[in-house]
Protein backbone atom coordinates (compact mmCIF):
# COMPACT_ATOMS: atom_id res chain seq x y z
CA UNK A 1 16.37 -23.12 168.33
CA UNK A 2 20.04 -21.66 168.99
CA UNK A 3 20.53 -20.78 172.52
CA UNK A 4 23.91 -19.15 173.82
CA UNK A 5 26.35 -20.78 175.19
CA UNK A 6 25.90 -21.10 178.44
CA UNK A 7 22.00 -22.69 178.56
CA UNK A 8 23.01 -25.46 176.78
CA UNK A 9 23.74 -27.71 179.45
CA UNK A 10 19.89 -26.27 181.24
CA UNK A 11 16.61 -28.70 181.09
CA UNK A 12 14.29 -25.99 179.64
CA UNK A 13 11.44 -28.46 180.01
CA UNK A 14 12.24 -29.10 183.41
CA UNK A 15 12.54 -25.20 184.41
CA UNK A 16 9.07 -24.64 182.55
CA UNK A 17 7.51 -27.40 184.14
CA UNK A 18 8.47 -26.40 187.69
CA UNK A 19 6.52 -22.82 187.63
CA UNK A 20 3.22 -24.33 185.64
CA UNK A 21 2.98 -28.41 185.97
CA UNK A 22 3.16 -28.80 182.55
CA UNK A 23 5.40 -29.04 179.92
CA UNK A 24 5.88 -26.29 176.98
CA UNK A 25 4.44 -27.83 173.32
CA UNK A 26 6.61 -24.91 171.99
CA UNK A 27 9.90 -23.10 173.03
CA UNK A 28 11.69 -20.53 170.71
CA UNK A 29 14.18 -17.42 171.27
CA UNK A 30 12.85 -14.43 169.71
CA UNK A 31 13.98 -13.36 165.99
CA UNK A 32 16.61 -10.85 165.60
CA UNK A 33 14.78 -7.50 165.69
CA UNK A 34 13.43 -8.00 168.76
CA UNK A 35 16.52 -9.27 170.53
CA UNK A 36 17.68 -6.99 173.37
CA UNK A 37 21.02 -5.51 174.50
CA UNK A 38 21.64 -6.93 177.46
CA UNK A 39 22.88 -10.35 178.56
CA UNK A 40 19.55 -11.86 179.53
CA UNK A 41 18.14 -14.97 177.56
CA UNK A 42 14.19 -14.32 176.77
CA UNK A 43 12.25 -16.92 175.44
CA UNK A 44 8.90 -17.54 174.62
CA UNK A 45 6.79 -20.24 175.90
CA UNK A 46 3.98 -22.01 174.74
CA UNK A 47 2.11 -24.39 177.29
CA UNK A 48 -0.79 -25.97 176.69
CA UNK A 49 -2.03 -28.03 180.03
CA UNK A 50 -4.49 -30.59 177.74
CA UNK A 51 -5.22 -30.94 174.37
CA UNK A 52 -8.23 -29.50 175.07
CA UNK A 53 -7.29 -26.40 176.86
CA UNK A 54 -6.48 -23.12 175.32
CA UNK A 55 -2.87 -22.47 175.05
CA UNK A 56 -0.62 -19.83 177.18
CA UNK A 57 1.99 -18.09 176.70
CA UNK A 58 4.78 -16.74 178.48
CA UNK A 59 8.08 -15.68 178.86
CA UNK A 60 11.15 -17.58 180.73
CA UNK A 61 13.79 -15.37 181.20
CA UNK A 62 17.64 -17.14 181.92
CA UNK A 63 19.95 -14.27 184.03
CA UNK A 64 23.59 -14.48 182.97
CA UNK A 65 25.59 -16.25 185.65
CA UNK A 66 26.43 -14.15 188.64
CA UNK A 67 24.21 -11.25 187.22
CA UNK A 68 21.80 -10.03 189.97
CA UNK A 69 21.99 -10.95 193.48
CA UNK A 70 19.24 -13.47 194.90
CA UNK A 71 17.73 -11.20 197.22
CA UNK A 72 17.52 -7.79 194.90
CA UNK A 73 15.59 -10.28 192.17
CA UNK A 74 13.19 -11.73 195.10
CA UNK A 75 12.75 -8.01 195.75
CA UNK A 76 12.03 -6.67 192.43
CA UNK A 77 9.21 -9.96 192.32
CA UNK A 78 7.61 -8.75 195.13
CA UNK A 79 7.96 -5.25 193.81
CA UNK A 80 5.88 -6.15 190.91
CA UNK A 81 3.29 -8.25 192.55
CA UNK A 82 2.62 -5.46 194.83
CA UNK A 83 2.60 -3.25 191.90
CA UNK A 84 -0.19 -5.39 189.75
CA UNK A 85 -2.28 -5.79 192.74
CA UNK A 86 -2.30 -1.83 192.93
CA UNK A 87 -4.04 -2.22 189.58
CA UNK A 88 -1.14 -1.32 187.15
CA UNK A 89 -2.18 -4.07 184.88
CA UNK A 90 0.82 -4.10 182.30
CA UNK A 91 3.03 -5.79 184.47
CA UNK A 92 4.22 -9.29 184.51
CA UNK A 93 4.76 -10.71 187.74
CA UNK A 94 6.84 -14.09 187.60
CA UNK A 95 5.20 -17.31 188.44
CA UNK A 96 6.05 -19.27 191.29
CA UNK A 97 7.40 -22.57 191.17
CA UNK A 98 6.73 -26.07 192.41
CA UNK A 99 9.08 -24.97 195.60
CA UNK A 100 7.24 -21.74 196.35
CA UNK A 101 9.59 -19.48 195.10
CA UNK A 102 9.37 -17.07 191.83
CA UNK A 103 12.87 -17.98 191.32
CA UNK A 104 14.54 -21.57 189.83
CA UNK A 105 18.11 -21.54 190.58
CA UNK A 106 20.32 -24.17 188.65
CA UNK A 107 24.66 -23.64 190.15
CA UNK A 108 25.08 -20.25 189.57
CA UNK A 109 22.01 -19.40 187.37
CA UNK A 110 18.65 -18.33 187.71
CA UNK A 111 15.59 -18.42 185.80
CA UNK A 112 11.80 -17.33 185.72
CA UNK A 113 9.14 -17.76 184.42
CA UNK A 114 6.15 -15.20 183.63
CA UNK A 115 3.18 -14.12 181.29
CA UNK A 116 3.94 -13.17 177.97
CA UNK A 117 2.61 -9.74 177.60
CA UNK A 118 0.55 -8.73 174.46
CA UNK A 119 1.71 -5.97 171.77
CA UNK A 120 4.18 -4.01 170.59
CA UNK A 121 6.85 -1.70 170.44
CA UNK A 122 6.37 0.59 168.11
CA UNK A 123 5.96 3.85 169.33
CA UNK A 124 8.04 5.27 166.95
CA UNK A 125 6.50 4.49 163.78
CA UNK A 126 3.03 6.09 164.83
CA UNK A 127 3.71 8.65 167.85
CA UNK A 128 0.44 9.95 168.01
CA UNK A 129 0.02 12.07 171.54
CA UNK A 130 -3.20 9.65 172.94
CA UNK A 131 -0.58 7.22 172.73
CA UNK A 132 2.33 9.50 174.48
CA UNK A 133 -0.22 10.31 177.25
CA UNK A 134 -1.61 6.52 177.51
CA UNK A 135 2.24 5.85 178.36
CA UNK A 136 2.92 8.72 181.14
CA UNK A 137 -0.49 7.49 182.69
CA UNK A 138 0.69 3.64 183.02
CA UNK A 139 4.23 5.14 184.35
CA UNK A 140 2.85 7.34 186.91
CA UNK A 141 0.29 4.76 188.34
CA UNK A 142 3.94 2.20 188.31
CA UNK A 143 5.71 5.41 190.16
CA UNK A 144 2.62 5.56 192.93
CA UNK A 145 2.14 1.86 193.40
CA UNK A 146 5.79 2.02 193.71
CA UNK A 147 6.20 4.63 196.21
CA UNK A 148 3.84 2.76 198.53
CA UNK A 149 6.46 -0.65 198.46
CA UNK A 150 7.37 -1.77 201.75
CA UNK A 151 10.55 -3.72 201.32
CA UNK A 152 11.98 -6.46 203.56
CA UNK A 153 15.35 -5.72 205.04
CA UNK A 154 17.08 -8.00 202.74
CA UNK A 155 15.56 -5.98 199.87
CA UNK A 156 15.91 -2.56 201.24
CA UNK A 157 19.06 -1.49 199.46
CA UNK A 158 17.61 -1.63 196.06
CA UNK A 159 13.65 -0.78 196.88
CA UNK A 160 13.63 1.36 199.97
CA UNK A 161 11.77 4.39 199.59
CA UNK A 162 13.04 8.31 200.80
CA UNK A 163 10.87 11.08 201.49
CA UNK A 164 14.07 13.31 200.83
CA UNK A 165 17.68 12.06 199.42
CA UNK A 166 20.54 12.62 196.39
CA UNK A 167 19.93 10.78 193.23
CA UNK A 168 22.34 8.36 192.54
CA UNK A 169 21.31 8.87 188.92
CA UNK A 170 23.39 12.27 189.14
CA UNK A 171 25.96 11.31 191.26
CA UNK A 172 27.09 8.01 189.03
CA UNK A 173 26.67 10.13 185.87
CA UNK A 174 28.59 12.85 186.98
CA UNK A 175 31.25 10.31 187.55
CA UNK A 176 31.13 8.08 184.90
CA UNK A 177 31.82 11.90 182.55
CA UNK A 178 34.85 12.55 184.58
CA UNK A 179 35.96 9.11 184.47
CA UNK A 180 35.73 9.01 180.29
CA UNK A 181 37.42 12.70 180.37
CA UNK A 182 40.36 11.96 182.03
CA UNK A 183 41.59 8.70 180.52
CA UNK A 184 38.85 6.55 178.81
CA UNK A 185 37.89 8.82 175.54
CA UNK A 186 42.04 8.28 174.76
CA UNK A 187 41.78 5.04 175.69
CA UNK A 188 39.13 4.60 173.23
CA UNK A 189 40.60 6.80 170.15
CA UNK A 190 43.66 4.83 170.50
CA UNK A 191 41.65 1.30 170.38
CA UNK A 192 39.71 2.90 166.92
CA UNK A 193 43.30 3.38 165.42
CA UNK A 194 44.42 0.01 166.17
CA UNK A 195 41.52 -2.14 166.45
CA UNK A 196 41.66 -4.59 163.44
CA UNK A 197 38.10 -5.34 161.48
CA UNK A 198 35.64 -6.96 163.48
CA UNK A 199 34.27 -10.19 161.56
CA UNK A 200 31.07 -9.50 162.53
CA UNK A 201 30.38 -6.13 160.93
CA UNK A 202 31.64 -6.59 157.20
CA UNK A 203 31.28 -4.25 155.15
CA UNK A 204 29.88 -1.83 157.91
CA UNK A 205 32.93 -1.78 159.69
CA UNK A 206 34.39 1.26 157.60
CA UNK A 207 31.43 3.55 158.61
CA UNK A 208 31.49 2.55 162.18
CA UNK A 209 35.21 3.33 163.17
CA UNK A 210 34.28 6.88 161.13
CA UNK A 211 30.56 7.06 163.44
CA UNK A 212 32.70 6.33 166.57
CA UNK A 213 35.15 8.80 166.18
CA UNK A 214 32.52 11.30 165.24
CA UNK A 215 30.79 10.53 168.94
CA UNK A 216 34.26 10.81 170.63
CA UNK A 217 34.18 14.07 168.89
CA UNK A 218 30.93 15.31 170.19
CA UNK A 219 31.31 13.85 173.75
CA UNK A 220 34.20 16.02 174.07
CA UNK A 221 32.46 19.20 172.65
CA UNK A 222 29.48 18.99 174.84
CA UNK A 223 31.09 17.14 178.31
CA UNK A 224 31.88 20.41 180.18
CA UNK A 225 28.90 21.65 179.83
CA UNK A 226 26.93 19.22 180.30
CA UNK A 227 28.42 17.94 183.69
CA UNK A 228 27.94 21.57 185.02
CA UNK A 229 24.38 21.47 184.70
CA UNK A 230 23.91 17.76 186.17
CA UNK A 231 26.65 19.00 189.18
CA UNK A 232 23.97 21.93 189.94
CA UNK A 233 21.31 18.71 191.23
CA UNK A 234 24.45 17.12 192.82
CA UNK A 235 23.48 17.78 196.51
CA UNK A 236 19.51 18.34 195.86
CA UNK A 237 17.20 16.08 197.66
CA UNK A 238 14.43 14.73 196.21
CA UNK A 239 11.91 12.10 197.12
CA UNK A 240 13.26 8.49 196.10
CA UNK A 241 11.28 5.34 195.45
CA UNK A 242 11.54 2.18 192.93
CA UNK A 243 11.82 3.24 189.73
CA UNK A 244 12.27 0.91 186.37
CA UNK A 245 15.61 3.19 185.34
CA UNK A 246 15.09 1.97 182.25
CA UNK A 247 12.04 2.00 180.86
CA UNK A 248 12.81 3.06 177.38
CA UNK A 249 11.02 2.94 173.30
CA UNK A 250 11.64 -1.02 173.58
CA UNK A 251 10.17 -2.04 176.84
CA UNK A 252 6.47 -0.17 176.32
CA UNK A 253 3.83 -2.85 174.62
CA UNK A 254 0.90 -0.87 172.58
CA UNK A 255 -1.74 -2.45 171.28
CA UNK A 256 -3.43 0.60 169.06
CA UNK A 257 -2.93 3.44 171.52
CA UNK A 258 -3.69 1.21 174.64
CA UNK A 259 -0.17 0.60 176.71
CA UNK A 260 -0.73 -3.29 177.33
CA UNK A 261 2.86 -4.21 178.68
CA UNK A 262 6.10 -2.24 180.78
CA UNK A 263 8.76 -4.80 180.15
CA UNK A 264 12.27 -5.77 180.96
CA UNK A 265 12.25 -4.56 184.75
CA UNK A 266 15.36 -6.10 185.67
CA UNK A 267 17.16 -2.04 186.51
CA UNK A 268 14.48 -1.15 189.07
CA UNK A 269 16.32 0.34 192.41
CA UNK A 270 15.25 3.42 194.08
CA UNK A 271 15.60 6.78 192.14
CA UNK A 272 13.71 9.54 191.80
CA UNK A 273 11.20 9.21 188.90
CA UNK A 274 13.00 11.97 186.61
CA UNK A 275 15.38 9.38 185.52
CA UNK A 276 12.34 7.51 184.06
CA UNK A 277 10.64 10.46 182.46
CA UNK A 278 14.02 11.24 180.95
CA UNK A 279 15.35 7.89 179.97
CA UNK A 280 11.21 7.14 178.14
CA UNK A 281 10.63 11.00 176.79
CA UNK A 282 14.01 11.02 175.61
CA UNK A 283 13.89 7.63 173.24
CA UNK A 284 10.08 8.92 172.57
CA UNK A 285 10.37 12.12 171.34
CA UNK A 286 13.92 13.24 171.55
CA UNK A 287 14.41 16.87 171.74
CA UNK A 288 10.51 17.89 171.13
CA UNK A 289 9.99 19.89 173.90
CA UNK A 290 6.67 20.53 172.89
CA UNK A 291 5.85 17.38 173.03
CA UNK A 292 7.78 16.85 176.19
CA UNK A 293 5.69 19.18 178.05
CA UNK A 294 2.38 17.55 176.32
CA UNK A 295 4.28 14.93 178.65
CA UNK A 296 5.07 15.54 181.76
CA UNK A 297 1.42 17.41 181.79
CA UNK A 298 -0.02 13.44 181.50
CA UNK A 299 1.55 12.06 184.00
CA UNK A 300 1.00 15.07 186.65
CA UNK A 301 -2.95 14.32 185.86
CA UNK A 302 -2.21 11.13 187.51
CA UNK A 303 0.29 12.08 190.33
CA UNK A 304 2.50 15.48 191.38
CA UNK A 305 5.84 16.17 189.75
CA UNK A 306 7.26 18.79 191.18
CA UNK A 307 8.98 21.36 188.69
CA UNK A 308 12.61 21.20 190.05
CA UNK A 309 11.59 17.39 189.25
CA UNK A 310 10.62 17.89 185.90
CA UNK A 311 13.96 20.11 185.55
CA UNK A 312 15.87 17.29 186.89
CA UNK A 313 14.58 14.94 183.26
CA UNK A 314 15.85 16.93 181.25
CA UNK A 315 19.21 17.39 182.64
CA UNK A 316 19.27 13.21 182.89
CA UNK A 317 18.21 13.40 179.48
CA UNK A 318 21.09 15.29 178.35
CA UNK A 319 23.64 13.26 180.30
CA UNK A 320 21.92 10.08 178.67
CA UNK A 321 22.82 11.37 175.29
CA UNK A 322 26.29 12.41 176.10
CA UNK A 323 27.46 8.79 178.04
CA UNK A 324 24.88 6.55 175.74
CA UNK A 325 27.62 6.70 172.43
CA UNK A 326 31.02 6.00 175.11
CA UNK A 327 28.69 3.13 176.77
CA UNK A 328 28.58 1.48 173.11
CA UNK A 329 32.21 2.03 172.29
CA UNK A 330 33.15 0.54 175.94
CA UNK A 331 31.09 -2.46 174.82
CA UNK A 332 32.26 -2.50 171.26
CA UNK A 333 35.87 -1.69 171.55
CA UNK A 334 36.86 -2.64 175.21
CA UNK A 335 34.59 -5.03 175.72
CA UNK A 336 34.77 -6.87 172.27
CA UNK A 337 30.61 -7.98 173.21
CA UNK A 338 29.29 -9.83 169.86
CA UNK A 339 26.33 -8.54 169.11
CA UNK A 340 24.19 -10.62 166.61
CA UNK A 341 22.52 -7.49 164.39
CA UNK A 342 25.17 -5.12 163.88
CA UNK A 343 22.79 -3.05 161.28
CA UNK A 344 20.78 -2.53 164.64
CA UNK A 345 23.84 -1.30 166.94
CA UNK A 346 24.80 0.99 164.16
CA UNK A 347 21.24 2.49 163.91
CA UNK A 348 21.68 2.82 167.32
CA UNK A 349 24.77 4.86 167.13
CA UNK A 350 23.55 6.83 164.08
CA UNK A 351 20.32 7.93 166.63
CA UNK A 352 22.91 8.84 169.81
CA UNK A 353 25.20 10.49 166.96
CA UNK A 354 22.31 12.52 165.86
CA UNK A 355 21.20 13.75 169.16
CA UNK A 356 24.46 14.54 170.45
CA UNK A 357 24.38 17.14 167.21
CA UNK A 358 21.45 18.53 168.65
CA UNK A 359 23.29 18.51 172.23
CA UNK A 360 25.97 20.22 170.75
CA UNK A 361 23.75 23.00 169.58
CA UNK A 362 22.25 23.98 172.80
CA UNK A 363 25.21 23.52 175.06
CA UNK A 364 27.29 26.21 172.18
CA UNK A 365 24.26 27.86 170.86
CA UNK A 366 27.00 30.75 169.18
CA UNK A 367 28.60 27.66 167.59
């Protein structure tokens, strides 16, 4: 097993043993398909209390040092016990620990420990609608329980709930556009001209510099445009609660057509639940609208959505597609993150590369 580096130095058995009294039989990360994005170690537990009993599963998750604040990660537990006790079954609420907390803290790290969820992601390779409407059900029974959360104070900046108040989804897109028009985009052209060949990529370096220049292209084809339809929700009101912000193709579990897990909470705040319909319909079904409509017609069986609300999605949506590619250059080229399967990140790029086409299209429809 080949952890980064910085949970070497961690007792895994010790961590495990804290939040279940026993010790794992089996830890391992997970292979490199399924690794995620983000800076989170996930691994995958295997405890088995006597030889006799059955085994369990779960999955202990190590937070990059200094990632989250104590108090918004004790929130978001409590968020999703009170959320599973609702009856949203797909959740994973974390485990508490010999000390009573759902949190093991080691210096300047922290850990936890929950049940591994059965399925998986693969939406994509049979998007069948039962399954599309399956997923808006389980998200708008997450949005009610949600909506109900009664915070403590310590928690209330990232879980409060608003009858009426401005997104910050709008407000920090609309700034993050202006911010990459105004000096990061030739920040970033310069960086692809001088930028010598990542070791990493090999032989795929060649067609990324030439699929990140294309992006840059596109971003600035589409930005104006874009920005004045999000700036037209800019001092809307709208009703606010926790939301998963970014519940997305990876992070919904199917087994057959049955939604069995909503993973990878660790973005919930309080935002109005457009940014999740966008941020899931548009990594579902892209720029289907007739399947987004088959949509957003699921999840208002379960609870209202107002239309200015449903509006609101696809305008997120489009902003999603227009920062996404910068987001990966940042991270590529500014950033220098490794990433361990850079036929994946590319895949990813070729995806936001092809939608911002398609953006590109609507925004200049005489073009």
């Amino acid at each position: 097993m080949v952890l980064p580096q910085f949970v070497k130095f961690h007792n895994l058995l010790q961590i495990v043993e804290s939040f279940c009294g026993a010790k794992p039989a089996r830890i391992r990360t997970l292979d490199r398909d399924s690794e995620g994005f983000s800076g989170a170690v996930v691994l995958r537990v295997v405890v088995q209390e006597t030889p006799q009993a059955p085994e369990l599963e779960f999955c202990l998750r190590g937070w990059p040092p200094n990632s989250l604040p104590r108090e918004r990660l004790l929130g978001l537990h409590r968020l999703l016990e009170h959320i599973h006790n609702s009856g949203v079954a797909p959740v994973a609420v974390p485990l508490r620990n010999k000390f009573g907390t759902t949190i093991y803290a080691e210096a300047s790290q922290f850990w936890q420990l929950e049940p591994w969820l059965p399925g998986v992601a693969d939406f994509s390779s049979n998007p069948n609608d039962t399954r599309l409407r399956n997923a808006m059900t389980v998200l708008a029974q997450w949005h009610d329980a949600a909506s109900r959360f009664e915070p403590r104070e310590s928690e209330a900046t990232w879980f409060k709930c608003f009858a009426a108040a401005n997104s910050p989804t709008v407000a920090d897109r609309l700034g993050r556009v202006e911010r990459f028009q105004k000096q990061d985009v030739a920040k970033l052209r310069q960086l692809l001209d001088t930028t010598p060949h990542l070791p990493p990529w090999g032989a795929d370096f060649d067609e990324l510099i030439e699929l990140s220049r294309r992006i840059l292209g596109l971003f600035q084809l589409s930005a104006d445009r874009a920005a004045e339809e999000l700036s037209s929700y800019r001092n809307l009101r709208f009703r606010l609660h926790p939301c998963l912000r970014d519940v997305w193709h990876d992070h919904v579990l199917f087994e057959g057509d049955q939604v069995t897990g909503l993973i990878d909470p660790s973005a919930a705040r309080s935002e109005t639940p457009a940014s999740d319909l966008a941020r899931l319909l548009g990594s579902f079904l892209g720029d289907d609208d007739d399947r987004w409509k088959i949509a957003i017609s699921a999840y208002r069986g379960v609870r209202p959505l107002s239309d200015r609300e449903a509006s609101l999605a696809r305008v997120i949506d489009q902003s999603t597609v227009l920062l996404s590619g910068l987001t990966w250059l940042e991270r590529l080229f500014v950033h220098r993150l490794n990433y361990s399967n850079p036929p994946r990140v590319l895949d990813r790029l070729k995806q936001i590369a092809s939608r911002l086409d398609r953006l590109a299209s609507r925004l200049h429809p005489s073009g």
